[in-house]
Protein backbone atom coordinates (compact mmCIF):
# COMPACT_ATOMS: atom_id res chain seq x y z
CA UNK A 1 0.00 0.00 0.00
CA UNK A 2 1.09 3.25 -0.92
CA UNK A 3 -0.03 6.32 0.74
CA UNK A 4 1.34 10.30 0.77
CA UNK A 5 -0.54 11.64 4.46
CA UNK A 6 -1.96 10.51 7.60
CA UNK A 7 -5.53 10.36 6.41
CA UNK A 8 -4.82 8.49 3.29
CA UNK A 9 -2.53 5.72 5.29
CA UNK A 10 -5.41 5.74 7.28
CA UNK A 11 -8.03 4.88 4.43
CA UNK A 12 -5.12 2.71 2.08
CA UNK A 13 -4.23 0.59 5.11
CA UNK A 14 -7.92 -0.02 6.15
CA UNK A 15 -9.21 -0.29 2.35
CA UNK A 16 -6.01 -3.60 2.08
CA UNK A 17 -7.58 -5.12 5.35
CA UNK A 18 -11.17 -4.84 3.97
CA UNK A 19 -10.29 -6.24 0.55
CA UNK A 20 -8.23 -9.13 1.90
CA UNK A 21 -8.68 -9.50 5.76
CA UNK A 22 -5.60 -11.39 6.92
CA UNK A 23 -3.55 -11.02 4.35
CA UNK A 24 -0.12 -9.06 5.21
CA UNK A 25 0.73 -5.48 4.75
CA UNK A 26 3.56 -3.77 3.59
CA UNK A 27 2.98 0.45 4.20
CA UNK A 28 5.09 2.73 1.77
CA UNK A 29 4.70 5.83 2.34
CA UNK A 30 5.28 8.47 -0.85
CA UNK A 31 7.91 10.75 0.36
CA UNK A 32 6.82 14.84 0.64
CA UNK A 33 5.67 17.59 1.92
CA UNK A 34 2.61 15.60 3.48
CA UNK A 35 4.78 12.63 4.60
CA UNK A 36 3.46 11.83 7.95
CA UNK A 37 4.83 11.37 11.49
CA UNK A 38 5.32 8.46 13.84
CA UNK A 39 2.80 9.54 16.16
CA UNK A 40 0.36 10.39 13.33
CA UNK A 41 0.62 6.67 12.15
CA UNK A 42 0.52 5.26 15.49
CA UNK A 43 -2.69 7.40 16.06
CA UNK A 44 -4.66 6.04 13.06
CA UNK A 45 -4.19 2.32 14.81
CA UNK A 46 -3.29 -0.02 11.33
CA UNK A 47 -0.33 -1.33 11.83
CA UNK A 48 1.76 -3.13 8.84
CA UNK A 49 4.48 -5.67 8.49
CA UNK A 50 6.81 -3.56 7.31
CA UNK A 51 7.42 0.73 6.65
CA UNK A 52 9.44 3.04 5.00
CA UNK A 53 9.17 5.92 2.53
CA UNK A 54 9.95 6.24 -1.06
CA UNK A 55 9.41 8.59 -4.43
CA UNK A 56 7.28 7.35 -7.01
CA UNK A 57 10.22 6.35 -9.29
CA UNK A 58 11.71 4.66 -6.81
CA UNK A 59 8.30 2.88 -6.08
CA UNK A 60 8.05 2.61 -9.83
CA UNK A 61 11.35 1.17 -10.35
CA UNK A 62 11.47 -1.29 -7.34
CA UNK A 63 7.57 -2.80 -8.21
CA UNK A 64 7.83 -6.03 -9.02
CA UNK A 65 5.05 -7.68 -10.38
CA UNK A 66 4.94 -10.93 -8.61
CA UNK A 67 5.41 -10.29 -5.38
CA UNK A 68 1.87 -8.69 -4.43
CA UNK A 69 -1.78 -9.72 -5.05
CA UNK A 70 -3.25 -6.70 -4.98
CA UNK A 71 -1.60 -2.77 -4.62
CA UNK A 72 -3.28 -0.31 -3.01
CA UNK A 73 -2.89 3.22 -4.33
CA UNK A 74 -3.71 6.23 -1.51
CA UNK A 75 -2.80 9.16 -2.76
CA UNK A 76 -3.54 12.34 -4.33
CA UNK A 77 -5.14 12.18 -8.11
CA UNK A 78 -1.35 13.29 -9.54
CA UNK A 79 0.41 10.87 -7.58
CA UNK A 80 -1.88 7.85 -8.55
CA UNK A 81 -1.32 9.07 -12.34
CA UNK A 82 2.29 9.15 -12.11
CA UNK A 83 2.40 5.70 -10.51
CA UNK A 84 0.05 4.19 -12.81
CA UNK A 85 2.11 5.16 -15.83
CA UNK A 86 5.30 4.33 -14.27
CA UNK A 87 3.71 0.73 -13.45
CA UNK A 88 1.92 0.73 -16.95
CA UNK A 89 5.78 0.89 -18.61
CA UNK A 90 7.49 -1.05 -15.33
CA UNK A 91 5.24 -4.29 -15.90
CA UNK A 92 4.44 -4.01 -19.60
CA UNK A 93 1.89 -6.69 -21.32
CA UNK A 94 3.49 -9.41 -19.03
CA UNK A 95 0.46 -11.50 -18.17
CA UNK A 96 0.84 -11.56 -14.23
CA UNK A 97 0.95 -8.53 -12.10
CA UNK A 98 -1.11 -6.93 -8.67
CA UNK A 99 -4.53 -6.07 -8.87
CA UNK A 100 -4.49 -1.80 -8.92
CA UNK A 101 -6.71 -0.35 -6.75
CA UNK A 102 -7.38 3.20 -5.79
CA UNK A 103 -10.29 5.87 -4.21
CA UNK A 104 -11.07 8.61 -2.42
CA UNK A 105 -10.83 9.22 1.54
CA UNK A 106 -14.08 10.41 2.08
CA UNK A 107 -16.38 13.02 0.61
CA UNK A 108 -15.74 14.44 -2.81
CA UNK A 109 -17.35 17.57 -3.12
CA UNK A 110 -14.35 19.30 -5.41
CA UNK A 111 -12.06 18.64 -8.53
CA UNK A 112 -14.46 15.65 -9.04
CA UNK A 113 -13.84 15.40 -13.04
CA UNK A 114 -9.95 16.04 -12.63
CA UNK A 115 -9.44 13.67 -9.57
CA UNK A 116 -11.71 10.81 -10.90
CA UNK A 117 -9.53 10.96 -14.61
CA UNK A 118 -6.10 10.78 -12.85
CA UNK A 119 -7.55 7.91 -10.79
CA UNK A 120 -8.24 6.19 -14.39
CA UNK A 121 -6.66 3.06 -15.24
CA UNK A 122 -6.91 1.04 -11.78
CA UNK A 123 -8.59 -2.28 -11.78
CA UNK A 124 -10.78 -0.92 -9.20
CA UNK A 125 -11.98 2.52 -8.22
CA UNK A 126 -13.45 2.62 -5.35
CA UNK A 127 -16.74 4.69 -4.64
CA UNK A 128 -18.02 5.37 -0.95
CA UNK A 129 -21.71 5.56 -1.11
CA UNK A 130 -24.05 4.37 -4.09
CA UNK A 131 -24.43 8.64 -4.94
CA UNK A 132 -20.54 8.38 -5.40
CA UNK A 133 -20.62 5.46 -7.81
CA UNK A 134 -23.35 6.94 -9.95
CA UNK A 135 -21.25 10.35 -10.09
CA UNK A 136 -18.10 8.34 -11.15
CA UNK A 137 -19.48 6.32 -13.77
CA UNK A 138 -21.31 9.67 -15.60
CA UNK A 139 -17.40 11.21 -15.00
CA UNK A 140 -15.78 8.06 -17.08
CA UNK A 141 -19.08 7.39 -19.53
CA UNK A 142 -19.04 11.31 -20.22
CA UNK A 143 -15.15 11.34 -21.06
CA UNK A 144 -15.85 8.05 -23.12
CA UNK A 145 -13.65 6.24 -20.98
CA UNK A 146 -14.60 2.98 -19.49
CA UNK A 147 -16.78 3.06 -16.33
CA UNK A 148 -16.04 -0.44 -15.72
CA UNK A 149 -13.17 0.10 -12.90
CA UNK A 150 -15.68 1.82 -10.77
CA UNK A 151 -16.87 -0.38 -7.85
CA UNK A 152 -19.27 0.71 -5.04
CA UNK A 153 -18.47 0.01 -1.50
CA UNK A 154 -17.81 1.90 2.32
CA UNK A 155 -15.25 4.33 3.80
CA UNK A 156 -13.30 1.50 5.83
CA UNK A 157 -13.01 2.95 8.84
CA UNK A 158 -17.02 3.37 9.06
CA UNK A 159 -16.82 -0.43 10.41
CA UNK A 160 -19.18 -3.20 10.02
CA UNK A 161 -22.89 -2.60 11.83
CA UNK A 162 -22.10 -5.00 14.68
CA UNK A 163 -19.01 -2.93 15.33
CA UNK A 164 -20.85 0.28 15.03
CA UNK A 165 -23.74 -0.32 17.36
CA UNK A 166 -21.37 -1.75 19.68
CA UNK A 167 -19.24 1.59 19.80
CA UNK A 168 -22.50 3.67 20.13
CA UNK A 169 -23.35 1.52 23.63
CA UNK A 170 -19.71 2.05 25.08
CA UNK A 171 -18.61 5.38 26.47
CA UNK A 172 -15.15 6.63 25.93
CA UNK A 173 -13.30 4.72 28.22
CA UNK A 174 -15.04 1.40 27.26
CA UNK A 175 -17.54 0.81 29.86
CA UNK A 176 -21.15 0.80 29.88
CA UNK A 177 -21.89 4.49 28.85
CA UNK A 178 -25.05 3.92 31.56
CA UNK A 179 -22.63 2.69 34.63
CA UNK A 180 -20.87 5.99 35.05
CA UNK A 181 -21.95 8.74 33.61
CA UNK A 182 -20.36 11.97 31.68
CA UNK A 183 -21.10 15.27 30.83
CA UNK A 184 -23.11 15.77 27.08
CA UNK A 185 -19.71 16.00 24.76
CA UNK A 186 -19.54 18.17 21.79
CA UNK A 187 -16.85 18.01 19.20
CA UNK A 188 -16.02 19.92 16.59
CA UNK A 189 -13.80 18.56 14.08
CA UNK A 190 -11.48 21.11 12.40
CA UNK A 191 -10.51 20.58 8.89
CA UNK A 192 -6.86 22.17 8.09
CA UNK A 193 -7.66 24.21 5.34
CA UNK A 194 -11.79 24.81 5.20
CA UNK A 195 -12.41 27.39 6.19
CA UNK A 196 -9.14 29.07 4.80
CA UNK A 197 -9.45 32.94 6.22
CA UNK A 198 -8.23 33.55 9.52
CA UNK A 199 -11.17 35.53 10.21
CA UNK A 200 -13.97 32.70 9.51
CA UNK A 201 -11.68 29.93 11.65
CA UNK A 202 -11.64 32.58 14.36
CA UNK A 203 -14.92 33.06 14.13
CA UNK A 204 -15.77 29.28 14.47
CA UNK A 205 -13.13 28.95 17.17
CA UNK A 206 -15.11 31.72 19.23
CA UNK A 207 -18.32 30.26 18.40
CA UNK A 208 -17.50 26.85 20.18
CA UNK A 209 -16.09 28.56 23.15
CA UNK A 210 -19.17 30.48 23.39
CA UNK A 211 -21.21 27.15 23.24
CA UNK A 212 -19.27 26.12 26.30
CA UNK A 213 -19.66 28.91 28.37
CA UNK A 214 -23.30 28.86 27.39
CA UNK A 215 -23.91 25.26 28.43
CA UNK A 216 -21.18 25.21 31.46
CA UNK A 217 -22.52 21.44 31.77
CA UNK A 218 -21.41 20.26 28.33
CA UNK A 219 -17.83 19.29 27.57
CA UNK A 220 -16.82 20.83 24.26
CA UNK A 221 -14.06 19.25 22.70
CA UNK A 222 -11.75 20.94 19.06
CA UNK A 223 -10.27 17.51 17.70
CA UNK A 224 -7.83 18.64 16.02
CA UNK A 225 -6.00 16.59 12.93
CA UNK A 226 -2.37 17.24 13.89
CA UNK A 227 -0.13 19.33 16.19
CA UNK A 228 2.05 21.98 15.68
CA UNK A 229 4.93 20.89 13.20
CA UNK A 230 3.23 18.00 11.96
CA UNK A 231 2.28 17.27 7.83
CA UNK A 232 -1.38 16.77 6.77
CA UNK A 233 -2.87 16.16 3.55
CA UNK A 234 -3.93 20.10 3.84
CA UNK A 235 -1.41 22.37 4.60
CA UNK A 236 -2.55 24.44 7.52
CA UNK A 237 -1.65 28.10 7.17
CA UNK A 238 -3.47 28.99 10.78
CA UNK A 239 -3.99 26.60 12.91
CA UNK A 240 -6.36 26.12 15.74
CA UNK A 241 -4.10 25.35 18.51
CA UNK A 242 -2.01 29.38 17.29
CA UNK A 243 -5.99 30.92 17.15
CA UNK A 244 -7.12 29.92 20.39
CA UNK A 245 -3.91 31.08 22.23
CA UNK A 246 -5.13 34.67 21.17
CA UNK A 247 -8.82 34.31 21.57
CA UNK A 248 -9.90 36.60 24.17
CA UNK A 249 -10.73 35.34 27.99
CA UNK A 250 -9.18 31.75 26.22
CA UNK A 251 -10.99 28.83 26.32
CA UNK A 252 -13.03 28.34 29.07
CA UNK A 253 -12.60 25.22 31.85
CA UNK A 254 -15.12 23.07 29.64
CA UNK A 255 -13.49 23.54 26.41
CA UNK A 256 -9.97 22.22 24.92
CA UNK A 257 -8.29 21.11 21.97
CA UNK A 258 -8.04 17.24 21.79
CA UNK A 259 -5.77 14.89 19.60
CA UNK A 260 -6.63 11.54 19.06
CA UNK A 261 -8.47 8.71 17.01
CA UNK A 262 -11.46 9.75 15.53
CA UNK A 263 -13.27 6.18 16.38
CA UNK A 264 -12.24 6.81 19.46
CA UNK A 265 -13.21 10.40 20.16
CA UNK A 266 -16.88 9.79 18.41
CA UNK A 267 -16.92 6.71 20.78
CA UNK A 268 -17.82 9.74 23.75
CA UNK A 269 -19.76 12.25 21.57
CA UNK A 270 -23.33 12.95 21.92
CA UNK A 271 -23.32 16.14 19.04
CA UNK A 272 -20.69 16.25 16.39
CA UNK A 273 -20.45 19.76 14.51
CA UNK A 274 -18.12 20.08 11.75
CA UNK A 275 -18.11 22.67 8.31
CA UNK A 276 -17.52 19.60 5.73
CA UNK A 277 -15.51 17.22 6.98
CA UNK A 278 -15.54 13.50 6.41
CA UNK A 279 -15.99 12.79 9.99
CA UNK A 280 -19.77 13.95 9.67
CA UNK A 281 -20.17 10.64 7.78
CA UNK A 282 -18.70 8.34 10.62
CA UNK A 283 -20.91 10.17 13.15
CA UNK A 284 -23.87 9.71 11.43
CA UNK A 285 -22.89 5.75 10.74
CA UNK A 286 -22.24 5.37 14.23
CA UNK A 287 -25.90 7.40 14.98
CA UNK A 288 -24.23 10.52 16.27
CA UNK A 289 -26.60 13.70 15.88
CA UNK A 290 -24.62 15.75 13.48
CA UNK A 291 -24.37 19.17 12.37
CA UNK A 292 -22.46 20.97 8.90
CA UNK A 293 -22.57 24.19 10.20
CA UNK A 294 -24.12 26.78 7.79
CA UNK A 295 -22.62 30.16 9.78
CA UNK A 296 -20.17 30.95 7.04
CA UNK A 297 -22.93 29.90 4.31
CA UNK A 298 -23.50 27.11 2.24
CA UNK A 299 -20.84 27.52 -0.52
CA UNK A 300 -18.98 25.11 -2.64
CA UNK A 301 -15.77 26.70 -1.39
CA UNK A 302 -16.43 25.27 2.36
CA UNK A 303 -17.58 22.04 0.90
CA UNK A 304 -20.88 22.04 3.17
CA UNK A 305 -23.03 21.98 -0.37
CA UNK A 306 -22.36 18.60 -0.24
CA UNK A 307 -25.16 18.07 2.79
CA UNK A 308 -27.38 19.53 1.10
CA UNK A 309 -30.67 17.71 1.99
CA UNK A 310 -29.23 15.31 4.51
CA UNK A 311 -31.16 17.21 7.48
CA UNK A 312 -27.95 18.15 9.19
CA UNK A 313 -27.55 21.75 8.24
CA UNK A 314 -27.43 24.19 10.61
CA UNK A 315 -25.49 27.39 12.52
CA UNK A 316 -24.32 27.60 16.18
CA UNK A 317 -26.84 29.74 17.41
CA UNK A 318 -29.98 26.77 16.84
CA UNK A 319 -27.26 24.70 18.57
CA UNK A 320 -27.02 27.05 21.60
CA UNK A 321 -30.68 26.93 21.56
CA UNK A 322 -30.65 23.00 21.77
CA UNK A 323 -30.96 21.75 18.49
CA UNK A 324 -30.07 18.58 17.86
CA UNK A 325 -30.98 17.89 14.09
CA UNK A 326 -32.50 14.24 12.66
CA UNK A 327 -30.85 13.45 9.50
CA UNK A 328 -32.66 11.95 6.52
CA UNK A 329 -32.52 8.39 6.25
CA UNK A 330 -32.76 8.85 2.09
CA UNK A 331 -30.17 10.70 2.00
CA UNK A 332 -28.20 8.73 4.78
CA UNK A 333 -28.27 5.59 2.40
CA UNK A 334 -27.38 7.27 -0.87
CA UNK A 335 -24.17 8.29 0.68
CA UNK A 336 -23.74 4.61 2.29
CA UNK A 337 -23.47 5.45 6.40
CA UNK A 338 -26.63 4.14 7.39
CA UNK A 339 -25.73 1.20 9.24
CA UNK A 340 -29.45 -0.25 8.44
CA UNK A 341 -29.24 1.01 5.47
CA UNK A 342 -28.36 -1.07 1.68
CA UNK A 343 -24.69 -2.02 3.46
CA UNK A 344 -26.36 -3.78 6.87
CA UNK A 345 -25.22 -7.44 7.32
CA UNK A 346 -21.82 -7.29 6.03
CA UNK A 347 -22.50 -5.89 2.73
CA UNK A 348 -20.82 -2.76 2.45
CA UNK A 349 -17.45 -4.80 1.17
CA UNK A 350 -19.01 -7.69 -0.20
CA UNK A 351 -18.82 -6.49 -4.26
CA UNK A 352 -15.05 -4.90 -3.64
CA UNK A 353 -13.86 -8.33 -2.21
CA UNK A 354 -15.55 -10.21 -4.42
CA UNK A 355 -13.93 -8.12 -7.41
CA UNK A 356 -10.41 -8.33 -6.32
CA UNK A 357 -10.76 -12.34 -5.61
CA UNK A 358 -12.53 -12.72 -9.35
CA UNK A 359 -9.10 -10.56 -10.79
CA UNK A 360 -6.35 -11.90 -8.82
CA UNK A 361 -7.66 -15.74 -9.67
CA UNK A 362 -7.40 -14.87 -13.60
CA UNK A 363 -4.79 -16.08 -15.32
CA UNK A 364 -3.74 -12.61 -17.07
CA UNK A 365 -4.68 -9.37 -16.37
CA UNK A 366 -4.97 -6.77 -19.16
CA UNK A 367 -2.02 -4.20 -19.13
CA UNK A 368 -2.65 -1.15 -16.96
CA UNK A 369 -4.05 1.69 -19.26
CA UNK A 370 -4.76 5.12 -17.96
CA UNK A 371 -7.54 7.56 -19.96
CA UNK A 372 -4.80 10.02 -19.83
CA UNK A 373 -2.37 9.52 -22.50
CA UNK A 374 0.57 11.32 -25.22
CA UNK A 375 -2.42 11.22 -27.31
CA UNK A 376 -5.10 12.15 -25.28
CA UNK A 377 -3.60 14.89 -22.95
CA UNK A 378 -0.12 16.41 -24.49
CA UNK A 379 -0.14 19.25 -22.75
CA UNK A 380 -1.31 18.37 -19.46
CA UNK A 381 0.17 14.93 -18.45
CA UNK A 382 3.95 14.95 -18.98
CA UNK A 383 4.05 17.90 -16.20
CA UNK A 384 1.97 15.63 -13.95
CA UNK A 385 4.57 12.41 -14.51
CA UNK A 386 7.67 15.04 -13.94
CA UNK A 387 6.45 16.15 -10.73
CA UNK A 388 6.70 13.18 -9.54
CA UNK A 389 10.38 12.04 -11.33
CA UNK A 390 8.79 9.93 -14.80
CA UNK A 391 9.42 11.12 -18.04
CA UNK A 392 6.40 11.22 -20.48
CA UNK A 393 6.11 7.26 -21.37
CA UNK A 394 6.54 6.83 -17.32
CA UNK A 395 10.16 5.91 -17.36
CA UNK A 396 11.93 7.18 -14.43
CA UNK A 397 14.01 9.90 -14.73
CA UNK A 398 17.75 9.52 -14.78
CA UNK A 399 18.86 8.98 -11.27
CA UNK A 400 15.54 9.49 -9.78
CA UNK A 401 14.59 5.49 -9.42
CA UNK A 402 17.39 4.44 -6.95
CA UNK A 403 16.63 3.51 -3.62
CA UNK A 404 18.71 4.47 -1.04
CA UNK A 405 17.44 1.86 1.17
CA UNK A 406 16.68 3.27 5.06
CA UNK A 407 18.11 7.27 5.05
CA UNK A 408 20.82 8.13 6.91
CA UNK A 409 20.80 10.44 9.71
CA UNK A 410 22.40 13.25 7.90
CA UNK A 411 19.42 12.93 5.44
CA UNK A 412 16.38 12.79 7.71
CA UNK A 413 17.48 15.98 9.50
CA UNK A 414 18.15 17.95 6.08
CA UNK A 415 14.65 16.45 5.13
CA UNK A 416 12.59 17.02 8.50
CA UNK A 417 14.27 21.06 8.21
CA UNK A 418 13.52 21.21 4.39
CA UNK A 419 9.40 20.09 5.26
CA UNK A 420 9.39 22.49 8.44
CA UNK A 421 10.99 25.43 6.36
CA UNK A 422 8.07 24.54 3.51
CA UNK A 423 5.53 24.76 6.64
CA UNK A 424 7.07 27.84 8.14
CA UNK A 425 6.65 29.49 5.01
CA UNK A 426 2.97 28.38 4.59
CA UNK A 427 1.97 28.84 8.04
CA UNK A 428 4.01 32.44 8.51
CA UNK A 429 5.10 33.79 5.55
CA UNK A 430 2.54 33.27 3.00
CA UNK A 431 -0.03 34.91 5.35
CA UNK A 432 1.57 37.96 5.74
CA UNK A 433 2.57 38.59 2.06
CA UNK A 434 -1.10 38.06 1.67
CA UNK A 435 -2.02 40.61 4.10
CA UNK A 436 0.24 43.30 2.82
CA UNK A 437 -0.80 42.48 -0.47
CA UNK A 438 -4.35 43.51 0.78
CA UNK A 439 -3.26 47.07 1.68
């Protein structure tokens, strides 16, 4: 499995246990900006056999075609291009090689056309809800590629039913939520870049601290994706933990920023408030009342257009009046977290693993063939292979497929200061060019 940030190991490493649940697990991780920590992998709870990072050419040059059933690819739409090329030229027409497979980690509500054509050419891609698979076969059937790759199934980490109504009768330490009990828990889970001005995130920050101090007998908890110094998927140019040092009067005694699992955190929630992001789903799988807050309007920008008619929208001040919102069941099993929904008894993987088995037991496989092509995309697809060290067939680049085996010491620390210089100019810089720029 190959994945480029903590959410995406999260969903690659889940997605090869669902698929093929014993089977062993090797973890690559794409080196970058995004490449993620110890404790960020440790947090996520998948373990694998074995770890370490590598470029795409290097992945590209080192795949061998025998040793795996199936690959997993979890990364961004320009990465899985790049690899699929490089793989399409590594492997050739040879009749045995893995089983491709590649998705999204949660809700796609952006980039939907562009993401879902770099994705093409896997033997499977995966769709999260039945309204996903229906928008990524019109995506392939409209480009007149084939739709066939597309194959509907779960998030992973949504868990089976049994597992989920088991989690919704625990509390958060594991016991019997009714033998000792805890004050109502709200979280609110940040998203690193949505909302992007400093102005709206301070604004939400506020918000939840005045939630808190309006309902002194309510815990409210900001889970928070990383902590300061630490690569996500996103970027984050202000982050929470920097906005609430400066937020006047602080946080009060009932509110704080919290790290953690997200299983485990929704394990002790009673309302879960977020703008867009893909925790919503796992809260309403797991029957969590759930709110996309509509405050900074519904916008495609913020992502929140994407609940549009699930029941959940709201803004903080029907939630300081008590609201706790019922979502539509309809809409609940089009997007595939309704737990009694089309995916109850062990479903939800069912047509995924049965898929995969049906592929890796044939014979030959077809070679791997990508919509994108010289032919098809001249001027847009050789920049996406260079970025990532191929030239435009997918060959690596001269010097750039190498392995260098486990990095020397000398090299992780010129590395770790290269990504926290990248950050530091993200985080510090960029903002305040922007500013003056706004003069």
């Amino acid at each position: 499995m190959l994945a480029d940030s903590d959410t995406r190991w999260k969903w690659g490493a889940l997605t090869a246990h669902r698929l093929a649940p014993g089977a062993g697990l090797d973890g690559l991780l794409l080196r970058g900006r995004a490449t993620p920590t110890g404790r960020q992998l440790a947090e996520v709870g998948v373990r694998a056999e074995t770890l370490r990072e590598v470029t795409a050419a290097e992945f590209v040059g080192s795949a061998d075609r025998t040793r795996y059933d199936i690959v997993v690819l979890a990364c961004v739409g320009g990465a899985v291009q790049a690899v699929l090329h490089g793989l399409a030229h590594a492997w050739g027409a040879g009749p045995v090689r893995p089983v491709v497979v590649t998705g999204y980690v949660g809700v796609v509500y952006e980039k939907l056309a562009d993401g879902l054509l770099l994705r093409h050419g896997a033997d499977l891609v995966l769709a999260n809800s039945p309204d996903d698979a229906d928008r990524f076969r019109a995506v392939y059937e409209g480009a007149g590629a084939s739709a066939d790759s597309v194959t509907e199934w779960a998030l992973p980490f949504l868990g089976d039913p049994d597992e989920t109504r088991a989690n919704t009768e625990k509390s958060g330490d594991g016991s019997d939520a009714s033998a000792e009990p805890r004050p109502f828990t709200v979280v609110f889970a940040a998203q690193p870049s949505v909302p992007e001005r400093r102005e709206d995130r301070a604004y939400l920050l506020r918000r939840a601290a005045q939630h808190a101090r309006l309902h002194p007998g309510r815990d409210v908890l900001i889970k928070l994706r990383s902590k300061p110094g630490e690569h996500t998927t996103h970027i984050e140019e202000l982050p929470y933990q920097k906005l609430a040092g400066r937020l006047p009067g602080g946080l009060p005694p009932n509110c704080r920023l919290v790290y953690g699992h997200m299983g485990e955190v929704l394990a002790r929630t009673d309302l879960l408030v977020t703008v867009s992001s893909t925790a919503a789903l796992e809260s309403l799988h797991r029957g969590v009342p759930t709110v996309i807050l509509t405050d900074l309007g519904i916008r495609e920008a913020l992502g929140n257009h994407h609940f549009l008619g699930s029941g959940c929208l709201a803004s903080w001040d029907q939630l300081d009046a008590g609201l706790l919102p019922e979502p539509d069941p309809l809409w609940s099993a089009r997007q595939g977290v309704a737990a009694a929904g089309p995916y109850a008894h062990g479903t939800a993987f069912a047509a995924a693993r049965r898929r995969v088995t049906e592929l890796v037991a044939r014979p030959a496989l077809p070679p791997l063939a990508p919509y994108y092509t010289a032919a098809t995309a001249p001027g847009y697809l050789p920049a996406v292979l260079a970025r990532h060290g191929l030239d435009p067939t997918g060959r690596p680049l001269p010097g750039r497929s190498r392995g260098t085996g486990e990095p020397s010491a000398l090299r992780r620390a010129v590395r770790e200061a290269a990504r926290g210089a990248y950050r530091h100019g993200v985080q510090r810089v960029a903002p305040v060019i922007r500013r003056l720029g706004e003069l």
